[in-house]
C-alpha atoms as a PDB file:
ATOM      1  CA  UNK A   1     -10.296  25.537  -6.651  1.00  0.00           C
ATOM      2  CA  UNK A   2     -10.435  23.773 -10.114  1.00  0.00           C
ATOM      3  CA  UNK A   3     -12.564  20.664  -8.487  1.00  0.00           C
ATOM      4  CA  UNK A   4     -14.675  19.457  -5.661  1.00  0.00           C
ATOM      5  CA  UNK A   5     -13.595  15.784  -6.070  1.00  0.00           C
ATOM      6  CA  UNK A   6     -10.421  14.430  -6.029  1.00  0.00           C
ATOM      7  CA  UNK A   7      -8.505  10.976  -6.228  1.00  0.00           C
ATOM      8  CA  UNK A   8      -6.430  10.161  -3.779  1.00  0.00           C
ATOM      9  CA  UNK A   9      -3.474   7.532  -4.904  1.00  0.00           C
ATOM     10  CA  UNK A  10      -0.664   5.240  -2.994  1.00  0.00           C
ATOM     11  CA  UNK A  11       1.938   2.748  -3.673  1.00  0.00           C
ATOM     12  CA  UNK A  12       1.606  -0.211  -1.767  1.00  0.00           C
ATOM     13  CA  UNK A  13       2.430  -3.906  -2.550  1.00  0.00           C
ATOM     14  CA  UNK A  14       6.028  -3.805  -2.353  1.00  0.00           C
ATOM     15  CA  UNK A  15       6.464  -5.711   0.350  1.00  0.00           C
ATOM     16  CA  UNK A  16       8.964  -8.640  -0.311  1.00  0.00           C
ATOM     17  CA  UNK A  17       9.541 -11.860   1.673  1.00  0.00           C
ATOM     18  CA  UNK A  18      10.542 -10.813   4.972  1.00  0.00           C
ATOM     19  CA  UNK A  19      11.102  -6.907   4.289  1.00  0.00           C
ATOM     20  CA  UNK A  20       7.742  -5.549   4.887  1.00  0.00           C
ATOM     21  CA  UNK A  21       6.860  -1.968   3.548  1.00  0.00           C
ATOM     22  CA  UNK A  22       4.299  -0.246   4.724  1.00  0.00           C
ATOM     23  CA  UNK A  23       0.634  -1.206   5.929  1.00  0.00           C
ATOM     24  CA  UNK A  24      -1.554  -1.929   2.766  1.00  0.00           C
ATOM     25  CA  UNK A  25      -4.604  -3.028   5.013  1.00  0.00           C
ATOM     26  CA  UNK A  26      -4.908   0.249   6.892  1.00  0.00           C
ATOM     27  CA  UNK A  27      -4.193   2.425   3.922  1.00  0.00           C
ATOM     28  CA  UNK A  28      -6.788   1.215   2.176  1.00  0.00           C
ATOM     29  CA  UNK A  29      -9.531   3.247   4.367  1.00  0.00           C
ATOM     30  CA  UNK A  30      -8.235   6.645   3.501  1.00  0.00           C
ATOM     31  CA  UNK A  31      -7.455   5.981  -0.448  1.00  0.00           C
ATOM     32  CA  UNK A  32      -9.622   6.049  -3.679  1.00  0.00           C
ATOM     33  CA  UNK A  33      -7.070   4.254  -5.781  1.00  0.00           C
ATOM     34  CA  UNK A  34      -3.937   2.262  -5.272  1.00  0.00           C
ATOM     35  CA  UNK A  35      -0.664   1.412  -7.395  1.00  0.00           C
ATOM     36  CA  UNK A  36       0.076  -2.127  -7.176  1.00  0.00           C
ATOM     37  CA  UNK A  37       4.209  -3.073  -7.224  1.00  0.00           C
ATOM     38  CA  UNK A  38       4.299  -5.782  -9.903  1.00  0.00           C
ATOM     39  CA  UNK A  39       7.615  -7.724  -8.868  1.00  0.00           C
ATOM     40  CA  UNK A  40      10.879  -5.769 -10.653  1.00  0.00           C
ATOM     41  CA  UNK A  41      11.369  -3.160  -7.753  1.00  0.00           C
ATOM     42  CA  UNK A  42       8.967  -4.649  -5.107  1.00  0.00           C
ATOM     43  CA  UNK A  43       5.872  -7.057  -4.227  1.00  0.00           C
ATOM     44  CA  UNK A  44       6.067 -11.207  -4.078  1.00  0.00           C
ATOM     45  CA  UNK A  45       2.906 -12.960  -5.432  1.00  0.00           C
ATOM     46  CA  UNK A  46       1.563 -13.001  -2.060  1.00  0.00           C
ATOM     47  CA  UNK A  47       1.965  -9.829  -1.251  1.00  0.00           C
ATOM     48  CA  UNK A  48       0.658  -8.250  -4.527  1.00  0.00           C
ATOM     49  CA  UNK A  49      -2.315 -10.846  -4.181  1.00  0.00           C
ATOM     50  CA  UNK A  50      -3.034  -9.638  -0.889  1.00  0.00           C
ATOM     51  CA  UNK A  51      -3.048  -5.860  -1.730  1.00  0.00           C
ATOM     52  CA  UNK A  52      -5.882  -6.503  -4.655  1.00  0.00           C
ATOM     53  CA  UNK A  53      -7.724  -8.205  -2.374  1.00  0.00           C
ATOM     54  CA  UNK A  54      -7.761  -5.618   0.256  1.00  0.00           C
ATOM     55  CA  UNK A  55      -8.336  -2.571  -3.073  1.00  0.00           C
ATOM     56  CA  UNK A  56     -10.989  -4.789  -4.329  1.00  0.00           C
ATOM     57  CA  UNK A  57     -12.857  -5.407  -0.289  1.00  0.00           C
ATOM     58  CA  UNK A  58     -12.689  -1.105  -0.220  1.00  0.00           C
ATOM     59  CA  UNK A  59     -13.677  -0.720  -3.755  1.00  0.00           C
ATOM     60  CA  UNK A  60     -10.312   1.036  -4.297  1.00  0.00           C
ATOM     61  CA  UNK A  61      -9.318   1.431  -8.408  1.00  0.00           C
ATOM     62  CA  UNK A  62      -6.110  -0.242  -8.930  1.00  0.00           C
ATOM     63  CA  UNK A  63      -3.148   0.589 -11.167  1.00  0.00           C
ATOM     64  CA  UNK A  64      -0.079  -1.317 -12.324  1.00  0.00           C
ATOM     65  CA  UNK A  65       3.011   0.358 -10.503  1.00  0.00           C
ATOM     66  CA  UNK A  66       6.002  -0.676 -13.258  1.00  0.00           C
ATOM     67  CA  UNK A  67       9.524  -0.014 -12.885  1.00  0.00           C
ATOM     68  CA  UNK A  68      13.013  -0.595 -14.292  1.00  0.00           C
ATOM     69  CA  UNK A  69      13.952  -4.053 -13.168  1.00  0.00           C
ATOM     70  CA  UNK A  70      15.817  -3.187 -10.260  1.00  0.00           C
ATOM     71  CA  UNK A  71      14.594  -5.351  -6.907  1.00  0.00           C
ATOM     72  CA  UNK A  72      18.262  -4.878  -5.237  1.00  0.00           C
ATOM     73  CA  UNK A  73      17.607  -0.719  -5.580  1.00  0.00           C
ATOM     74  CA  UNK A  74      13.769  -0.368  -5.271  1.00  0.00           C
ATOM     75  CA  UNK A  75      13.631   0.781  -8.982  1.00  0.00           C
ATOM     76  CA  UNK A  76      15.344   4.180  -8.078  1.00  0.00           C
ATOM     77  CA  UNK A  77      18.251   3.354 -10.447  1.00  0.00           C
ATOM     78  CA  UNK A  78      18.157   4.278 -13.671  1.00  0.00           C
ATOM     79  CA  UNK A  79      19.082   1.808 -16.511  1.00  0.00           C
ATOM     80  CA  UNK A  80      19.702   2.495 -20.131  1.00  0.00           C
ATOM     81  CA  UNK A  81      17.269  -0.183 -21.820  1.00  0.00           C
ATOM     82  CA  UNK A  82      16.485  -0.121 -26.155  1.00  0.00           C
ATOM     83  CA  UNK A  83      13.132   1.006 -26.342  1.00  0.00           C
ATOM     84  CA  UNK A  84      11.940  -3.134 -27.919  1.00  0.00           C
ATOM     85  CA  UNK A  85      13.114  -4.321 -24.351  1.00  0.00           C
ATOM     86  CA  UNK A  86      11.976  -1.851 -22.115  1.00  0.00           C
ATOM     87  CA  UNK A  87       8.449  -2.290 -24.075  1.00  0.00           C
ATOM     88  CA  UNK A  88       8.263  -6.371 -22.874  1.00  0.00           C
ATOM     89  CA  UNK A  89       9.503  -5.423 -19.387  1.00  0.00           C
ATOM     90  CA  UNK A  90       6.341  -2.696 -18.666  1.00  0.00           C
ATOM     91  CA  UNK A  91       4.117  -5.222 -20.799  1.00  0.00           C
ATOM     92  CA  UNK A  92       5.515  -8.131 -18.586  1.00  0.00           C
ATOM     93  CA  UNK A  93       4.612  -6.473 -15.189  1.00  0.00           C
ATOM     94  CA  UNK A  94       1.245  -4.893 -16.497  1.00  0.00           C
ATOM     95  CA  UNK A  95       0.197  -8.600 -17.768  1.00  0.00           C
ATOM     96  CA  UNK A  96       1.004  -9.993 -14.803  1.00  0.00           C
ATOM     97  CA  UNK A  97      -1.020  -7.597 -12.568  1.00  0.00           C
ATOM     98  CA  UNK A  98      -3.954  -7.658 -14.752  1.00  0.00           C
ATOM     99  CA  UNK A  99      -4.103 -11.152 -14.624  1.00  0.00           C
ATOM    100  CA  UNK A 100      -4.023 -11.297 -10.931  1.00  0.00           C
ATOM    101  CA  UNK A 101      -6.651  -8.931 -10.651  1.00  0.00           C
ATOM    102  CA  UNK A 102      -8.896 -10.701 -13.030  1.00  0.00           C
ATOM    103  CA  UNK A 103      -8.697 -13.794 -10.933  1.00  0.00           C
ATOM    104  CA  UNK A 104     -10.718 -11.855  -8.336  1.00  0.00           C
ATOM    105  CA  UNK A 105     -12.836 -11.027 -10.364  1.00  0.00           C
ATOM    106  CA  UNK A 106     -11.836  -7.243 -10.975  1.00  0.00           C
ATOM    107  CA  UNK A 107     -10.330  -4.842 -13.658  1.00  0.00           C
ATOM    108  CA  UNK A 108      -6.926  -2.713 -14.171  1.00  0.00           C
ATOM    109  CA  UNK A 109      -7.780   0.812 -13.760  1.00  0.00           C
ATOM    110  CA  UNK A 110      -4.279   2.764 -14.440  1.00  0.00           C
ATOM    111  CA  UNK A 111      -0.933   2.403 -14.380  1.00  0.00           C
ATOM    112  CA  UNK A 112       1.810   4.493 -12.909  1.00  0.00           C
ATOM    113  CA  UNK A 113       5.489   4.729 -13.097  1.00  0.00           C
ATOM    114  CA  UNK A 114       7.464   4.057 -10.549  1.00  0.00           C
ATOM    115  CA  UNK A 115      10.807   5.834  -9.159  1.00  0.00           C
ATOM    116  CA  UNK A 116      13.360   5.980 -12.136  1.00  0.00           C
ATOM    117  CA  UNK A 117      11.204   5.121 -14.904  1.00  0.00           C
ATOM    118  CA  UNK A 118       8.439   7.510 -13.492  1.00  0.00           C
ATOM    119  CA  UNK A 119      11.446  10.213 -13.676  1.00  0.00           C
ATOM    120  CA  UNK A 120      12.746   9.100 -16.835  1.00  0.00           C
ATOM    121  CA  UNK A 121       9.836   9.028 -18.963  1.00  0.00           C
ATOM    122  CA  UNK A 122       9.128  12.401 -17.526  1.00  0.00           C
ATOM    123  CA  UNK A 123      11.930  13.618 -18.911  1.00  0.00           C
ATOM    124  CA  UNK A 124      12.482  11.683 -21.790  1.00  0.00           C
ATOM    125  CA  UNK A 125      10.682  11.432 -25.510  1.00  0.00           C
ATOM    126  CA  UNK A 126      12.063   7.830 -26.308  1.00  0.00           C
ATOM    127  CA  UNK A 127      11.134   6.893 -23.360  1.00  0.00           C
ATOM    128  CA  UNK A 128       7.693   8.170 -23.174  1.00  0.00           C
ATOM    129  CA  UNK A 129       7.094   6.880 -26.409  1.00  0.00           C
ATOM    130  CA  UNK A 130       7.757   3.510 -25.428  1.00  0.00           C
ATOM    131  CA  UNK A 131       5.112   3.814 -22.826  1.00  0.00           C
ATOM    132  CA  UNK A 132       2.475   5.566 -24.799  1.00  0.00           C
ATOM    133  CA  UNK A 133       2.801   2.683 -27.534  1.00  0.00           C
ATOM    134  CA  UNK A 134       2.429  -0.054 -24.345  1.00  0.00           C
ATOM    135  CA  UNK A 135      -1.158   1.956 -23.814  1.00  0.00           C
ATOM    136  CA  UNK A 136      -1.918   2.414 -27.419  1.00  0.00           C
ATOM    137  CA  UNK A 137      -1.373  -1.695 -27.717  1.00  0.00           C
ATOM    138  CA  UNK A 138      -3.775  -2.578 -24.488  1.00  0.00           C
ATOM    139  CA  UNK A 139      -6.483  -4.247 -25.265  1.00  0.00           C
ATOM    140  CA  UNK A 140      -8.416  -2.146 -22.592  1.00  0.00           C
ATOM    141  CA  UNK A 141      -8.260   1.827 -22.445  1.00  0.00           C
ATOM    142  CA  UNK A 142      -6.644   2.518 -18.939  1.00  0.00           C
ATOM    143  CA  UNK A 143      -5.232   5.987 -17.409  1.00  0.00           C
ATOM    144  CA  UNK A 144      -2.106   7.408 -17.121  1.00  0.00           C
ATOM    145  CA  UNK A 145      -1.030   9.052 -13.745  1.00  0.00           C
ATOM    146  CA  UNK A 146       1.556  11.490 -14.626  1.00  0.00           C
ATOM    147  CA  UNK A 147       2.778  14.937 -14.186  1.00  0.00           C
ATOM    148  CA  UNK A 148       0.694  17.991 -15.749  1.00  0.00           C
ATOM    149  CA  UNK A 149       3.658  19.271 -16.928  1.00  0.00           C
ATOM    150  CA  UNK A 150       5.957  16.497 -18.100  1.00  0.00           C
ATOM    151  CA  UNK A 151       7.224  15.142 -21.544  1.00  0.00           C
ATOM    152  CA  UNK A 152       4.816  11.703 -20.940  1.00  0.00           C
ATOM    153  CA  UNK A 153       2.057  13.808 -20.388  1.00  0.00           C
ATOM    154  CA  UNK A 154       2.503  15.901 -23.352  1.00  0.00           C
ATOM    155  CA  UNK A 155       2.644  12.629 -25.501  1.00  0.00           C
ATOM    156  CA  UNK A 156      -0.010  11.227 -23.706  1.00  0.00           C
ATOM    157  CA  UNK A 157      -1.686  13.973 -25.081  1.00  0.00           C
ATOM    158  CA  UNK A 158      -0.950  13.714 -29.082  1.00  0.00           C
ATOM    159  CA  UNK A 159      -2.275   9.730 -28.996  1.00  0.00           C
ATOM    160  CA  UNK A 160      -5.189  10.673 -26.847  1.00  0.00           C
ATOM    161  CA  UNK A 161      -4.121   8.566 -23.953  1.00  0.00           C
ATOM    162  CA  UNK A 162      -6.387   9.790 -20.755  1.00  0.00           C
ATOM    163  CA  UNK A 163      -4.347  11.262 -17.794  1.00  0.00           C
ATOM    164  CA  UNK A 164      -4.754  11.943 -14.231  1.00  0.00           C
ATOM    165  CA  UNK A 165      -2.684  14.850 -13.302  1.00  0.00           C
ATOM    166  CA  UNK A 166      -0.760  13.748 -10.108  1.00  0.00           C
ATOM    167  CA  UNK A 167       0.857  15.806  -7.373  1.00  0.00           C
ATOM    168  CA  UNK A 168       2.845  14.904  -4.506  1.00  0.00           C
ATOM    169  CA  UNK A 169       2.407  16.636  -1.136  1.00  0.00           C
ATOM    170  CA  UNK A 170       5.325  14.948   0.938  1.00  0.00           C
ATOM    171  CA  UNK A 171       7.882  15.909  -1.398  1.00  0.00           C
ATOM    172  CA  UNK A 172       9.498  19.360  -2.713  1.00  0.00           C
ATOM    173  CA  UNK A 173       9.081  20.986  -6.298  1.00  0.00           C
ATOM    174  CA  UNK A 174      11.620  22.475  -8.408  1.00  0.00           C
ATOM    175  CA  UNK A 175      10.567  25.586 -10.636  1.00  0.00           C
ATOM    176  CA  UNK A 176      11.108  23.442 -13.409  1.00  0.00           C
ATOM    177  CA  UNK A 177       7.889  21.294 -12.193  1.00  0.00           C
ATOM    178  CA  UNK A 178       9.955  18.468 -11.272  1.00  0.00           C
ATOM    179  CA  UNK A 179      10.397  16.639  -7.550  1.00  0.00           C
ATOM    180  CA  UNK A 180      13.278  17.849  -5.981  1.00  0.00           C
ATOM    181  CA  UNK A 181      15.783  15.322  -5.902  1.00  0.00           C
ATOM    182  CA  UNK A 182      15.984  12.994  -2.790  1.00  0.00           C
ATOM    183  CA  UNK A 183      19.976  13.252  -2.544  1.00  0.00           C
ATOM    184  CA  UNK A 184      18.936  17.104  -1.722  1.00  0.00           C
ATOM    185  CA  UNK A 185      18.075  18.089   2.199  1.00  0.00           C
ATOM    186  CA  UNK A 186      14.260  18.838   2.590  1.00  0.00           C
ATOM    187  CA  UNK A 187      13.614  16.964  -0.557  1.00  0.00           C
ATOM    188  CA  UNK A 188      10.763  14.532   1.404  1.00  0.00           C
ATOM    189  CA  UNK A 189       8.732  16.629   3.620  1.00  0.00           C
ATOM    190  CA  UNK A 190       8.237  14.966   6.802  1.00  0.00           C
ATOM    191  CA  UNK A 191       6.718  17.447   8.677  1.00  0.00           C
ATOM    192  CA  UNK A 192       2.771  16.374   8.723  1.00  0.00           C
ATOM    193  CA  UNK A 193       1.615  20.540   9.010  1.00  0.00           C
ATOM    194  CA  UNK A 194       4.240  20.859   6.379  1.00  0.00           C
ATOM    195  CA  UNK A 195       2.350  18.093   4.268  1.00  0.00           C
ATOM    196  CA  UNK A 196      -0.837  19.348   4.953  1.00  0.00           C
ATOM    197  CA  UNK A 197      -0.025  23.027   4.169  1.00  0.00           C
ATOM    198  CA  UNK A 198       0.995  21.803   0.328  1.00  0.00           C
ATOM    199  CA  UNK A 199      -2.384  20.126  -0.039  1.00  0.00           C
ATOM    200  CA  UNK A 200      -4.263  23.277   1.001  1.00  0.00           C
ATOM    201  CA  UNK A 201      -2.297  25.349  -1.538  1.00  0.00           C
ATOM    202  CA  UNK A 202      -2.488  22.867  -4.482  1.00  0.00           C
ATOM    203  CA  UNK A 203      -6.438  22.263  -3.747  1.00  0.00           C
ATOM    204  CA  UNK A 204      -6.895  25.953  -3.344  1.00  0.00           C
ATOM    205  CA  UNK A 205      -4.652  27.986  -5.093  1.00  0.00           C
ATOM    206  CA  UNK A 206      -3.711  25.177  -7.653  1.00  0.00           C
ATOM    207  CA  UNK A 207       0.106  26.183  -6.975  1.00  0.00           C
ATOM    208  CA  UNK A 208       2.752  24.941  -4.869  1.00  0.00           C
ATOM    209  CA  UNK A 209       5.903  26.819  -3.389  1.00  0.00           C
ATOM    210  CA  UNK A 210       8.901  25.634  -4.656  1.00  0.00           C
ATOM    211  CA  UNK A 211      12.325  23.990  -2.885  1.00  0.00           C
ATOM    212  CA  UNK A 212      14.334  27.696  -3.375  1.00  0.00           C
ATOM    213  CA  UNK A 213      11.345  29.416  -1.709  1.00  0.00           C
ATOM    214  CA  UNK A 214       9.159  30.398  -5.430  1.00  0.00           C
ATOM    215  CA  UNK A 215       5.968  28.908  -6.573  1.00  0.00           C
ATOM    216  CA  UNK A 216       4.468  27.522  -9.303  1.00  0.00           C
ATOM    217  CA  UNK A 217       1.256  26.491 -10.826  1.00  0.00           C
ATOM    218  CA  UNK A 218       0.366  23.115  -9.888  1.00  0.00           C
ATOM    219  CA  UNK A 219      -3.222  21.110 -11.176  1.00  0.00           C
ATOM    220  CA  UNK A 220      -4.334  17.854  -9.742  1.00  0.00           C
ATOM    221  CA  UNK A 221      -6.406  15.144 -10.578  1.00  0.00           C
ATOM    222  CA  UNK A 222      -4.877  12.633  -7.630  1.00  0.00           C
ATOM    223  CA  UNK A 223      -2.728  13.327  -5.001  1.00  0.00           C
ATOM    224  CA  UNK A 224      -0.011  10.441  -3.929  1.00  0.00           C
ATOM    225  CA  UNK A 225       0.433   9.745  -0.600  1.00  0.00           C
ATOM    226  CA  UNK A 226       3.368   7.308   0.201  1.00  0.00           C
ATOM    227  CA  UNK A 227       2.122   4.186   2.442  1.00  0.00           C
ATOM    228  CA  UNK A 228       6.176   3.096   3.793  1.00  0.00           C
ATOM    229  CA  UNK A 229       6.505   6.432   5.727  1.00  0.00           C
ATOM    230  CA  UNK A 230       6.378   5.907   9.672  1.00  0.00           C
ATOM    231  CA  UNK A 231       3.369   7.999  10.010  1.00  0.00           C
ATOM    232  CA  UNK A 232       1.842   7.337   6.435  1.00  0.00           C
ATOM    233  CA  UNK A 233      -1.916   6.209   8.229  1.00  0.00           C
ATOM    234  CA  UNK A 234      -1.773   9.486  10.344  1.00  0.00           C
ATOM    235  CA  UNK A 235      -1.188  11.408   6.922  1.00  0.00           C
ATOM    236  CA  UNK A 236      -3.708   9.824   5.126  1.00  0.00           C
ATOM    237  CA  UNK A 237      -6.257  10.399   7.639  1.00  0.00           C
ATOM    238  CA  UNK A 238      -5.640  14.169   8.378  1.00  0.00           C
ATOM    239  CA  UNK A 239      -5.435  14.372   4.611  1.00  0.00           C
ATOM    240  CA  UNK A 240      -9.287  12.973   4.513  1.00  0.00           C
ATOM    241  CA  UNK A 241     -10.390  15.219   7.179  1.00  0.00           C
ATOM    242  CA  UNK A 242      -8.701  18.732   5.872  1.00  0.00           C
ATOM    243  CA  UNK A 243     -10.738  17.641   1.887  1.00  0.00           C
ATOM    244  CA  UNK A 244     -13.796  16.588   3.707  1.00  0.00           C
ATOM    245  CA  UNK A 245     -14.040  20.233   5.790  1.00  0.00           C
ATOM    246  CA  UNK A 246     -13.398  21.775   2.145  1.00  0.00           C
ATOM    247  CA  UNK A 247     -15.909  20.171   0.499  1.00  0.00           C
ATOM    248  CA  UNK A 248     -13.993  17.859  -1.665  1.00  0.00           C
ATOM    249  CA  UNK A 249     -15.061  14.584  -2.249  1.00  0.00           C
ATOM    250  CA  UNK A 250     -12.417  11.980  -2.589  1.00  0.00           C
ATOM    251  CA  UNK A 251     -13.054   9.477  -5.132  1.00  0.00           C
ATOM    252  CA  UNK A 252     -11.257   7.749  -7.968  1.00  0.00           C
ATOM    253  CA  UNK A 253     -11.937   8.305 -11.857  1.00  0.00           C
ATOM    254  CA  UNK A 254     -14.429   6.285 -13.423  1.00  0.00           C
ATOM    255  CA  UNK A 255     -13.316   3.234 -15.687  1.00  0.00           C
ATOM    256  CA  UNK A 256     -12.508   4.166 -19.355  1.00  0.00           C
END
């Protein structure tokens, strides 16, 4: 085991008008940090003000959760953008979050990708950079959730940009490092044991076995757990049990 603490992360605020995702309130109990939907794939202004003032009542760290501005497909599209436009869209949402959080009187911790920009800029050197330079630019040093092993983290790396290695333990791994792809069966594990039994291995073992049956190394700074899932509170709360019987205590990075 490479730590006895651990952050644990989840996307809420992406409810919007009348479709309601997830249960923000009752996630907040069993998370150390949260990623905040900042309007392009999810979250109204009511919702997203709601959500920081829940993170802010359980002295959960909040990040900006930017996508690809996509509402009608939940930012899992992916759209080919020039790098001077894609710049003003992240800056856009992360301005607008900040803001919002400053009116309650509290900070922007991190920010994290979200569904085909999180992918993309995995993958991708133009788009990383593009990212990188949005961090670079802010007037206040925040983290970067990521991948270990991903082209953003590797340039997050050469500018000094701080990361938090993040893992997933309801989805599947390829042996390339990526997430298996949701179009493939199994991708999302939905099987809470299932769940749990990635967790162990990644805490313990730092690996995880991969979608054809392999396994990988794996290191983790946060885990993600997803908060629209039918059984997402259930999760969360075995999750805190299983790290509290270990020995590891769950609790977000400080502030840069």
């Amino acid at each position: 085991m490479e730590t006895s603490t651990i952050d644990i992360n989840c996307d809420l605020g992406e409810s919007y008008g009348r479709f309601q995702i997830g249960n923000d309130e009752r996630m907040m109990d069993y998370i150390s940090s949260c990623n905040i939907a900042c309007g392009f794939h999810g979250g109204d202004p009511h919702t997203i003000q709601e959500s920081i003032r829940w993170a802010l009542s359980k002295n959960v760290a909040i990040g900006a959760h930017v996508s690809y501005p996509d509402l009608m497909g939940f930012g899992r599209r992916s759209m080919k953008i020039v790098a001077k436009e894609l710049y003003s869209i992240i800056c856009y949402q992360i301005s607008a979050l900040s803001g919002m959080i400053t009116l309650q009187s509290g900070r922007l911790h991190h920010l994290k990708l979200h569904g085909a920009l999180y992918n993309d800029a995995n993958n991708s050197e133009e788009i990383s950079k593009v990212v990188i330079e949005v961090l670079k630019n802010w007037p206040e040093e925040l983290w970067l959730y990521c991948p270990d092993q991903s082209v953003l983290a590797r340039t997050a790396r050469k500018e000094n940009i701080k990361i938090c290695r993040e893992v997933f333990i309801d989805r599947r791994y390829e042996y390339s490092g990526e997430l298996t792809s949701r179009t493939k069966k199994g991708a999302v594990i939905k099987n809470q044991r299932d769940s749990i039994d990635q967790l162990t291995t990644i805490i313990e073992d730092n690996k995880v076995k991969t979608y054809n049956g392999g396994s990988i190394s794996l290191f983790a700074d946060t885990v993600c757990l997803h908060g629209d899932h039918n059984d997402s509170a259930a999760l969360a709360k075995k999750v805190n049990e299983v790290l509290e019987s270990k020995g590891v205590w769950i609790k977000s990075t400080p502030y840069l």
